[in-house]
C-alpha atoms as a PDB file:
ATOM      1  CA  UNK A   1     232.862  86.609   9.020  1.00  0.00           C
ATOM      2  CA  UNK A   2     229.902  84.207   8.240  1.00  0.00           C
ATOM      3  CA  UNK A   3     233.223  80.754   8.856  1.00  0.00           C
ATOM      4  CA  UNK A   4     234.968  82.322  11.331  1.00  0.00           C
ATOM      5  CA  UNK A   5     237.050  79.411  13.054  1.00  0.00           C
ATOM      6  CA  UNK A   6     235.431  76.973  11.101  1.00  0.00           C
ATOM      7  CA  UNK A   7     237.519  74.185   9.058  1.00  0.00           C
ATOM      8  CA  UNK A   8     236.004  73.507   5.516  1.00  0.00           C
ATOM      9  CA  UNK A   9     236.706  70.914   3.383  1.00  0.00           C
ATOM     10  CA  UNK A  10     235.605  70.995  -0.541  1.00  0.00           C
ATOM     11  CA  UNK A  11     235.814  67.937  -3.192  1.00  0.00           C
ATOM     12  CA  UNK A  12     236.237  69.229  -6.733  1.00  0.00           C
ATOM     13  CA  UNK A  13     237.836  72.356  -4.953  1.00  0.00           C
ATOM     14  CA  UNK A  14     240.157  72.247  -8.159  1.00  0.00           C
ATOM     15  CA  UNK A  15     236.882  72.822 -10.631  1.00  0.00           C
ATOM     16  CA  UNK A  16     234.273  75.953 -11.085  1.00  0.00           C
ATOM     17  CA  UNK A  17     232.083  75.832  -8.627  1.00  0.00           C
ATOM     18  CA  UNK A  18     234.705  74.213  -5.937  1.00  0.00           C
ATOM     19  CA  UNK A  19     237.388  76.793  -6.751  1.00  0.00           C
ATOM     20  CA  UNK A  20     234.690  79.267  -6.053  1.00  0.00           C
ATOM     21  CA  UNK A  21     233.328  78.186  -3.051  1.00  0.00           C
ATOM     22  CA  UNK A  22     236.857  77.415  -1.724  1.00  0.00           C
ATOM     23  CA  UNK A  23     237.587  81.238  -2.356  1.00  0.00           C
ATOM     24  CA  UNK A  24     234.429  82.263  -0.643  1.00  0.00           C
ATOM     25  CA  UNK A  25     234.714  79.882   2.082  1.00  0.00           C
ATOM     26  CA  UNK A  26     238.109  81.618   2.982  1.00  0.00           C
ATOM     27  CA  UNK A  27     237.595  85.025   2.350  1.00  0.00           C
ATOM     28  CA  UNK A  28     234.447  84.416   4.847  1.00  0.00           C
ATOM     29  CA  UNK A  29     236.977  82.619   7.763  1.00  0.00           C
ATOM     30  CA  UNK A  30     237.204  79.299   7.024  1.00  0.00           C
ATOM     31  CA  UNK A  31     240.374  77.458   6.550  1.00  0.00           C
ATOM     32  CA  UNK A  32     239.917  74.948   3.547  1.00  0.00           C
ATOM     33  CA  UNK A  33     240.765  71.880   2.642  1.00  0.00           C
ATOM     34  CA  UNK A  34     241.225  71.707  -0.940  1.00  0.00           C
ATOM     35  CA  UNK A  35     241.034  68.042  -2.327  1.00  0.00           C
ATOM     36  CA  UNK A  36     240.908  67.227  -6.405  1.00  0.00           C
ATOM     37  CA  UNK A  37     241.857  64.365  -8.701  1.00  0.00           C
ATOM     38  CA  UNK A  38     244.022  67.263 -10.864  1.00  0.00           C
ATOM     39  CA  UNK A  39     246.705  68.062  -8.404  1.00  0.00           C
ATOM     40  CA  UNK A  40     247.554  71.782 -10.880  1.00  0.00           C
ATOM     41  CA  UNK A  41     243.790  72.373 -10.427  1.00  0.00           C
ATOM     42  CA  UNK A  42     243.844  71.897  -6.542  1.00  0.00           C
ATOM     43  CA  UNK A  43     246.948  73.134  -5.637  1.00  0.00           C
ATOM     44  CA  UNK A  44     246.271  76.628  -7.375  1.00  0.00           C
ATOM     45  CA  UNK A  45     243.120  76.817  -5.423  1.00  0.00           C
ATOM     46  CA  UNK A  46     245.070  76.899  -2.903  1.00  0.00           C
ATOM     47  CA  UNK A  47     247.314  79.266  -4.200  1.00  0.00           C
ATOM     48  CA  UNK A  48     244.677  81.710  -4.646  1.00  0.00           C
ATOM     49  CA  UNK A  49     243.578  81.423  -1.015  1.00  0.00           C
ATOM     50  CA  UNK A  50     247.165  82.025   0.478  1.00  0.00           C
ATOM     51  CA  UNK A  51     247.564  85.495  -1.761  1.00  0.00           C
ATOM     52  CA  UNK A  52     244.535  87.054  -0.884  1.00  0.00           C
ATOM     53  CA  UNK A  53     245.384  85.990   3.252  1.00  0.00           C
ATOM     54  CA  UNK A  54     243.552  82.911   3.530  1.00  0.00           C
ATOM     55  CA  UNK A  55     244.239  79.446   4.999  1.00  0.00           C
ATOM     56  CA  UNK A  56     244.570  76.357   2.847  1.00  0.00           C
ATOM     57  CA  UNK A  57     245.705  72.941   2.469  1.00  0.00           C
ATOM     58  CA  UNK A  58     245.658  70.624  -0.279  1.00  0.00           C
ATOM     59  CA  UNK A  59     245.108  67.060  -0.679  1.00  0.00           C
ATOM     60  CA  UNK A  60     244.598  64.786  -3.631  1.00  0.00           C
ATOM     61  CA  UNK A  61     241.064  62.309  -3.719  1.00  0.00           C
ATOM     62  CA  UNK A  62     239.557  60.470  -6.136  1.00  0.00           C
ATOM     63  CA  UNK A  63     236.226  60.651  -4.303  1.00  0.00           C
ATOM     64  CA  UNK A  64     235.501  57.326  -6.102  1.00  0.00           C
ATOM     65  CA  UNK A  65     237.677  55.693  -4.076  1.00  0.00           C
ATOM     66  CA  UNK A  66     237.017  54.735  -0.218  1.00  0.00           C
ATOM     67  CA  UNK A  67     240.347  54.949   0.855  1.00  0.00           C
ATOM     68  CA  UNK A  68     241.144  58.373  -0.624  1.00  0.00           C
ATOM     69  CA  UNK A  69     237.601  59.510   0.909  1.00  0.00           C
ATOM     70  CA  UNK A  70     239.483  58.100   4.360  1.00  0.00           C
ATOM     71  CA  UNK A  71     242.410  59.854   3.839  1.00  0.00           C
ATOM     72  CA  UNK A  72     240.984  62.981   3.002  1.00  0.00           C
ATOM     73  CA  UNK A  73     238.900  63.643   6.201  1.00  0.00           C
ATOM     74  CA  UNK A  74     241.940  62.499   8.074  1.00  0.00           C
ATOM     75  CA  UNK A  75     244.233  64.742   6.615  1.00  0.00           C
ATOM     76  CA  UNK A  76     241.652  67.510   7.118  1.00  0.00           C
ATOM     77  CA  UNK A  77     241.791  66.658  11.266  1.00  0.00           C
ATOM     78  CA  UNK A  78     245.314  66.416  10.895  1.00  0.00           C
ATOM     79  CA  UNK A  79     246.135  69.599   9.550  1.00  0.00           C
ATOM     80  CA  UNK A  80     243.471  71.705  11.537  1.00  0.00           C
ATOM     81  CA  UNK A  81     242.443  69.379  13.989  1.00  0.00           C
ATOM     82  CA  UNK A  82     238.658  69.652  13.370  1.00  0.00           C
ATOM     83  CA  UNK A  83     236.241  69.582  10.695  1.00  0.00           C
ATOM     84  CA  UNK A  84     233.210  71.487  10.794  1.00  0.00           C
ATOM     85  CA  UNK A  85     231.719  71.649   6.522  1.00  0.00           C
ATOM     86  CA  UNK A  86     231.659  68.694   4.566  1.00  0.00           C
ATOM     87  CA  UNK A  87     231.045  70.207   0.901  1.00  0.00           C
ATOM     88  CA  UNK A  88     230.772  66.743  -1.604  1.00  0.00           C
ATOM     89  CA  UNK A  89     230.970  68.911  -5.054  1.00  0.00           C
ATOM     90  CA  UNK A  90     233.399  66.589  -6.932  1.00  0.00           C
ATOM     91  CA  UNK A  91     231.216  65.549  -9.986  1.00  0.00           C
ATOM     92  CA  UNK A  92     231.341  64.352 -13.815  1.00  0.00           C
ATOM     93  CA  UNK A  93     229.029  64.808 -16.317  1.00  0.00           C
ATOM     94  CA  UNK A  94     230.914  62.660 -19.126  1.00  0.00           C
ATOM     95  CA  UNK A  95     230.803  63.965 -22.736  1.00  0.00           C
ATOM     96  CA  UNK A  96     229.432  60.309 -23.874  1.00  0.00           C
ATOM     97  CA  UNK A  97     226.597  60.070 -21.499  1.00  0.00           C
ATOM     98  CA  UNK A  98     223.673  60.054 -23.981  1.00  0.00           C
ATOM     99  CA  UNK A  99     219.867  58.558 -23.642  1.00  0.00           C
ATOM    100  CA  UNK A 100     218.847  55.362 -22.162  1.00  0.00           C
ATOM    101  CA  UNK A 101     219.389  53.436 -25.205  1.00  0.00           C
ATOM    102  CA  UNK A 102     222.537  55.016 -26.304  1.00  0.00           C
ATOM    103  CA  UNK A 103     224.825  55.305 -22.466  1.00  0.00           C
ATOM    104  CA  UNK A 104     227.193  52.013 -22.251  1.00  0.00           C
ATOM    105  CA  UNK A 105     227.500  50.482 -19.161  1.00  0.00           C
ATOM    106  CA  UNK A 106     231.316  51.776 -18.922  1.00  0.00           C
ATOM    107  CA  UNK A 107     229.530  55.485 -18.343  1.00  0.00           C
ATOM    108  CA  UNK A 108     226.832  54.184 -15.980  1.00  0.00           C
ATOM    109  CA  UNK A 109     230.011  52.673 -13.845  1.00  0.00           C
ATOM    110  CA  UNK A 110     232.155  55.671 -13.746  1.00  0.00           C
ATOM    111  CA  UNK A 111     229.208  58.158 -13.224  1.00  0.00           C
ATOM    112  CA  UNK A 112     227.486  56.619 -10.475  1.00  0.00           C
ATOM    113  CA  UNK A 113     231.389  55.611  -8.694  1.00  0.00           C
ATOM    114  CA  UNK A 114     232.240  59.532  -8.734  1.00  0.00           C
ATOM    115  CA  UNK A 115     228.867  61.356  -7.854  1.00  0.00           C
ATOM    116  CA  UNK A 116     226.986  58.687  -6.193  1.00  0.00           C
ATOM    117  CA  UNK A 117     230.082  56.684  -3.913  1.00  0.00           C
ATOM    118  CA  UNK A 118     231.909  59.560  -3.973  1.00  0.00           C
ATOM    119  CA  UNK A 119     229.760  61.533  -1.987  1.00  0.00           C
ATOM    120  CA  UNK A 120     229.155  58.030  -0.249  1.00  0.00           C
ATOM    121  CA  UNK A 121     232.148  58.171   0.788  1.00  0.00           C
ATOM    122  CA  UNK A 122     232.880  61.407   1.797  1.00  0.00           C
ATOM    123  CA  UNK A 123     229.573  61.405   4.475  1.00  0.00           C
ATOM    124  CA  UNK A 124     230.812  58.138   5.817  1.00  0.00           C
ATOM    125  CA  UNK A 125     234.281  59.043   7.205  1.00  0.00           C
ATOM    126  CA  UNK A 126     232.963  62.795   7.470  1.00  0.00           C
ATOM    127  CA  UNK A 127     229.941  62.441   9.567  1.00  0.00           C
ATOM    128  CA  UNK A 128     232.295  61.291  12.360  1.00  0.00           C
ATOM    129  CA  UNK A 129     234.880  63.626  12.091  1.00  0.00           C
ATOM    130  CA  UNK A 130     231.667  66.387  12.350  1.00  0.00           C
ATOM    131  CA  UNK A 131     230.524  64.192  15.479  1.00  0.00           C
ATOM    132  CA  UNK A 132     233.898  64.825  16.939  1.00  0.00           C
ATOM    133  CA  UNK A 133     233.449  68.160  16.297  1.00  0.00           C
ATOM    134  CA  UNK A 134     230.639  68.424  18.243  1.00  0.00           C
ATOM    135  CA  UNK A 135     228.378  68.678  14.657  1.00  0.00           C
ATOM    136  CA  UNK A 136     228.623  70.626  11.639  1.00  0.00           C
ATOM    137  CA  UNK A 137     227.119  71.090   8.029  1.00  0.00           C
ATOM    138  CA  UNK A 138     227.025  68.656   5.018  1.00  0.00           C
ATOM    139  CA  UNK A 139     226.447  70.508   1.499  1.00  0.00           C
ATOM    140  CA  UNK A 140     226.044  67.536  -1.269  1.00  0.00           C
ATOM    141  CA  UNK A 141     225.932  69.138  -4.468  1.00  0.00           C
ATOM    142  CA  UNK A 142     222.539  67.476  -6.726  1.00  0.00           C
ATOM    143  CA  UNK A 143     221.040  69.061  -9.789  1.00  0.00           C
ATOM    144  CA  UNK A 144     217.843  70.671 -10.634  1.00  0.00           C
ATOM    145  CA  UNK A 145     217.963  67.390 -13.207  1.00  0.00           C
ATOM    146  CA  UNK A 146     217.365  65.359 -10.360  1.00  0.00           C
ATOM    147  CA  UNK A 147     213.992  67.036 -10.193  1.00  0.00           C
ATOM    148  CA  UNK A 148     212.976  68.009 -13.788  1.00  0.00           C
ATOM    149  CA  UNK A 149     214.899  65.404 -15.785  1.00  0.00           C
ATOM    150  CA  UNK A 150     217.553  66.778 -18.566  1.00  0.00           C
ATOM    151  CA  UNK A 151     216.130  68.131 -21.759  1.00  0.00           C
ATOM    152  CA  UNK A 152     219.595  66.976 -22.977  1.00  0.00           C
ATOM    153  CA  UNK A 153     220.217  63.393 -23.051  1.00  0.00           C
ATOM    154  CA  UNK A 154     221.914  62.905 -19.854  1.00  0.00           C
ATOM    155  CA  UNK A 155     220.506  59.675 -18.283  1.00  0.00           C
ATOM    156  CA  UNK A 156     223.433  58.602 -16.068  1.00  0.00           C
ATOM    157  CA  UNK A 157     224.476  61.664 -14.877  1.00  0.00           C
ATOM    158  CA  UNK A 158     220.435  62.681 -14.060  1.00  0.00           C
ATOM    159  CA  UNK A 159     220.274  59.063 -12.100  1.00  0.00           C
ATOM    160  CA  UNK A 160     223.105  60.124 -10.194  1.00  0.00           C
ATOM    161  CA  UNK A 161     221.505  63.329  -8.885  1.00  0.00           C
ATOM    162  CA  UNK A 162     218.501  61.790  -8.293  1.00  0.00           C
ATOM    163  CA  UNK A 163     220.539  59.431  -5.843  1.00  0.00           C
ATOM    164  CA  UNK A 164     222.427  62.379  -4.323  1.00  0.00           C
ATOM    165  CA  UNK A 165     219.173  64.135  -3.346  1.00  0.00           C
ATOM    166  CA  UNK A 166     217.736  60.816  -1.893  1.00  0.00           C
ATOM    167  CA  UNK A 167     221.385  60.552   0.240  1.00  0.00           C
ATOM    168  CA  UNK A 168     220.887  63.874   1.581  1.00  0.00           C
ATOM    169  CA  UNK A 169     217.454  63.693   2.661  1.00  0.00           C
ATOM    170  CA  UNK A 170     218.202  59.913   4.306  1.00  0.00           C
ATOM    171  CA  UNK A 171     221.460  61.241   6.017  1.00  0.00           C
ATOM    172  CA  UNK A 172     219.672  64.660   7.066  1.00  0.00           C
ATOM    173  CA  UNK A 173     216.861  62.275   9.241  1.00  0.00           C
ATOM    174  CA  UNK A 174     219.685  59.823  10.594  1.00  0.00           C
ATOM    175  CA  UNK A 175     221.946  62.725  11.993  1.00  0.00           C
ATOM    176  CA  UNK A 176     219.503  65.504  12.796  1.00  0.00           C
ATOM    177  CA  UNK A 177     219.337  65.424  16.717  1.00  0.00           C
ATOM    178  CA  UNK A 178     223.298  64.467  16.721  1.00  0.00           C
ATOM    179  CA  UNK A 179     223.958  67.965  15.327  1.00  0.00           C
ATOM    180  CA  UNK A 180     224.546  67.601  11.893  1.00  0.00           C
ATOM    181  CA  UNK A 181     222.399  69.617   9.025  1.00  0.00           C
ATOM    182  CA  UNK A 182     222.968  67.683   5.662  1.00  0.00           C
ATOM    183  CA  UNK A 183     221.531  69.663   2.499  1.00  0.00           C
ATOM    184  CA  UNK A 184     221.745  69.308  -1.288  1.00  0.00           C
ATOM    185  CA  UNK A 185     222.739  71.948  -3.510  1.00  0.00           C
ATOM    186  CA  UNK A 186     220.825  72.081  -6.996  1.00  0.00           C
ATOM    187  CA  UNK A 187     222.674  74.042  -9.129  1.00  0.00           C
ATOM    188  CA  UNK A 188     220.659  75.154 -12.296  1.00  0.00           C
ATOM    189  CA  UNK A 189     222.475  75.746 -15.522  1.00  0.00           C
ATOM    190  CA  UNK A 190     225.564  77.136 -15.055  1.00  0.00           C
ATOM    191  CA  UNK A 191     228.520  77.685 -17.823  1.00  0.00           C
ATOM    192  CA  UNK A 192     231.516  75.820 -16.543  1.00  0.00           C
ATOM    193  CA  UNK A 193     233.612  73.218 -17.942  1.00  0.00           C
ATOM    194  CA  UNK A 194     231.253  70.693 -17.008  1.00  0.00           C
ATOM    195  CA  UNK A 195     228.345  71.676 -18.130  1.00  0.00           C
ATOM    196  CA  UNK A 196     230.814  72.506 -21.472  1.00  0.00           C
ATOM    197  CA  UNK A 197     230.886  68.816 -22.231  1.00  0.00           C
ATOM    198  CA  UNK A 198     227.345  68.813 -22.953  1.00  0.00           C
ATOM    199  CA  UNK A 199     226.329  71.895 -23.904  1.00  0.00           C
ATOM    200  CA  UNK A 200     228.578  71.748 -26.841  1.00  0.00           C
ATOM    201  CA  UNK A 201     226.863  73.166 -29.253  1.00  0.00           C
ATOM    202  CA  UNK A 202     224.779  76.512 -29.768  1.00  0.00           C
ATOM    203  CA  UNK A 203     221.725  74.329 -30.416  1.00  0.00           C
ATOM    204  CA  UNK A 204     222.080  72.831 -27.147  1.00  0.00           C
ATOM    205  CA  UNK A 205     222.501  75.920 -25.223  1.00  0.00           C
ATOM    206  CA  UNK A 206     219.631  77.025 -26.641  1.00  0.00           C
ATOM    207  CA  UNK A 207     217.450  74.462 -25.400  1.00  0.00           C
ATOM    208  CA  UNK A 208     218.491  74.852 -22.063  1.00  0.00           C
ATOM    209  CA  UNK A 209     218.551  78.755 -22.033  1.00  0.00           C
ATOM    210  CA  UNK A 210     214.301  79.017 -23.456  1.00  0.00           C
ATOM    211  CA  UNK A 211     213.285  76.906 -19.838  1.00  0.00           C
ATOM    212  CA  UNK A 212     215.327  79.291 -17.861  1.00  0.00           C
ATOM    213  CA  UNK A 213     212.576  82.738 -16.928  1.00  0.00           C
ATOM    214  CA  UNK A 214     215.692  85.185 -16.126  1.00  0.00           C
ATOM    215  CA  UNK A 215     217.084  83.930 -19.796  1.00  0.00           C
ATOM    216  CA  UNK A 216     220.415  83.258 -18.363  1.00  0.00           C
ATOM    217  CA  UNK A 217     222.663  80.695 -17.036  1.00  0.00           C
ATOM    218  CA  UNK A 218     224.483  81.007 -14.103  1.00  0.00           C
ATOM    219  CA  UNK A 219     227.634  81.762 -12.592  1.00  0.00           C
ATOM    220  CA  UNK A 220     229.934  79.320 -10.411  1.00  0.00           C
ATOM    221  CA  UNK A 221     229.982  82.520  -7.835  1.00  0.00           C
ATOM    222  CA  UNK A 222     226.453  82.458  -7.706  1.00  0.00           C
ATOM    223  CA  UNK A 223     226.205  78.677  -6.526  1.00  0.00           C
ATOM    224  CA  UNK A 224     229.196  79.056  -4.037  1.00  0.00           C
ATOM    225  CA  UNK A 225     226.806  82.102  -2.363  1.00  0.00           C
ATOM    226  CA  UNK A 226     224.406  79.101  -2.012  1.00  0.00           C
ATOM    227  CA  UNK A 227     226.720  76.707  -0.336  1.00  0.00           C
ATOM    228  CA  UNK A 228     228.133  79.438   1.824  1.00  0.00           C
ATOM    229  CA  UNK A 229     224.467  79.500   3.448  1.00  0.00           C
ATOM    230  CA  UNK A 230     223.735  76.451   3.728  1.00  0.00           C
ATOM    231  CA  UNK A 231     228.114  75.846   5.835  1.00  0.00           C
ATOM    232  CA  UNK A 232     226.887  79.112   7.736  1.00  0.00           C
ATOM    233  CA  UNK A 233     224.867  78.888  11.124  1.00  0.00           C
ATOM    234  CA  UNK A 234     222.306  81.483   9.369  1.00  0.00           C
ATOM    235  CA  UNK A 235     220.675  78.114   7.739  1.00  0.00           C
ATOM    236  CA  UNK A 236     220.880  76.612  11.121  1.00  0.00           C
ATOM    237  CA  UNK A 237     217.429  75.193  10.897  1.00  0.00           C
ATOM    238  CA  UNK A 238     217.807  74.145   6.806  1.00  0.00           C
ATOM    239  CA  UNK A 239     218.311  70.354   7.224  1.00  0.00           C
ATOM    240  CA  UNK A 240     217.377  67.971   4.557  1.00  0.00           C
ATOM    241  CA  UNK A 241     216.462  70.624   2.016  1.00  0.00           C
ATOM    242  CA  UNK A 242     216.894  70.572  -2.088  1.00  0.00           C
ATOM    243  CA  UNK A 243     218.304  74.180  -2.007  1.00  0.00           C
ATOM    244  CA  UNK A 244     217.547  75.320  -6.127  1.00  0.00           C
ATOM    245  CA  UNK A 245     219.764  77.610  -7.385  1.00  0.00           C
ATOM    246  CA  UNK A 246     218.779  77.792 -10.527  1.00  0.00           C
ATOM    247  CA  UNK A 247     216.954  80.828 -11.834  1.00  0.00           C
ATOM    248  CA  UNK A 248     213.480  79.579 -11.355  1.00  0.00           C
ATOM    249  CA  UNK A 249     213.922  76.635 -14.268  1.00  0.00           C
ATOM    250  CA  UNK A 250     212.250  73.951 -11.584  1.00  0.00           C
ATOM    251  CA  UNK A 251     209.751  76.120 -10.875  1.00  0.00           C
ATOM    252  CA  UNK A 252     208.424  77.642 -14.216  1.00  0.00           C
ATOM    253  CA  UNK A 253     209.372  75.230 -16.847  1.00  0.00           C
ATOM    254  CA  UNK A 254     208.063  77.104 -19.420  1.00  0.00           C
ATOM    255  CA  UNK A 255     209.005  78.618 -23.163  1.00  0.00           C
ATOM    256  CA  UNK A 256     209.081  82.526 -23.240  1.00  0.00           C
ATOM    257  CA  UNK A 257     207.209  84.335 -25.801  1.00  0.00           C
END
């Protein structure tokens, strides 16, 4: 088992890609700690874990807030008495987030508190409990928009990436030699609900899917194998890296015949 005896806690562990990785994360050793805004969404994360034999806990965080960030890395301690993976996947990618000339300010404010201060957050009261632990793995989920730019109007949620992947890389220098690997996670396209509320039409898939070489999106499984690498110790020497999973769009952004 690639977590065994490790404690794991996920943001967004209610959503695609957290439910996944929460699933994985367990069925590979870990015990998880399951935190969401949507208590339903969290707590059947959880649920799933328990069935199949795994250990879970849940707790609810709006990662936007500093206080629930506290809280949840206490709990985690509390209940397990270590923690060991950080995973900051909570994100939003709101359905009126537009172009520079179209994205009110009200947007801007609510994108940049959840995926910019919530992740924040999470690495300042996590960073210590993974010091007390003796070190440990951050995984901050990005974007491969935070490296291309969006060929759908997305400005605030691509400026939040962008800020995510410059976190990670500052973070991964600071805490290197105290034995703590930070990375970010750059999901390509994936169908999820997220992704839903901009993707929302057939014409907008469309542009996406032509940039993509293996003419596909991806799957919320196939990002949680990702993150699983980068908690493991087989990425023990991945620190401060913008891990693309994302069928090659970042590196071949081309149009197919």
């Amino acid at each position: 088992m690639r977590l065994k005896n490790k404690i794991a806690l996920i943001t967004g562990a209610g959503g695609a890609i957290g439910r996944e990785a929460a699933l994985l994360f367990a069925r590979e050793g870990a015990r998880v700690v399951v935190s969401d805004v949507i208590d339903k969404n969290g707590e059947e994360t959880v649920a799933m874990i328990r069935s199949a034999g795994g250990e879970a806990a849940f707790i609810h965080a709006d990662v936007s807030k500093e206080a629930d960030a506290a809280a949840m890395i206490a709990f985690a301690e509390k209940t397990y008495g270590a923690l060991h993976v950080l995973f900051n996947n909570a994100g939003i990618s709101h359905k009126d987030d537009d172009d520079i000339l179209a994205t009110s300010e009200s947007i801007w404010d609510l994108t940049l508190a959840i995926n910019v201060k919530g992740v924040a957050w999470g690495c300042k009261y996590g960073i210590p409990a993974l010091l007390r632990a003796g070190g440990g793995s951050i995984i901050n989920t990005a974007s491969f928009v935070a490296i291309l730019g969006a060929a759908t109007s997305q400005i605030a949620y691509t400026a939040s990436k962008g800020a995510v992947l410059s976190m990670t890389r500052e973070i991964a220098n600071e805490f290197a030699r105290k034995g703590i690997r930070a990375n970010a996670l750059c999901p390509g396209p994936v169908r999820s609900p997220l992704t839903d509320t901009f993707l929302n039409t057939e014409e907008r898939r469309q542009r996406r899917l032509v940039h993509i070489p293996m003419g596909r999106f991806g799957t919320a499984q196939e990002m949680a194998n990702g993150a699983l690498f980068l908690a493991s110790d087989e990425s023990s020497f991945v620190n401060g890296a913008t891990f693309t999973v994302d069928g090659g769009i970042t590196s071949a952004y081309v149009t197919p015949e």
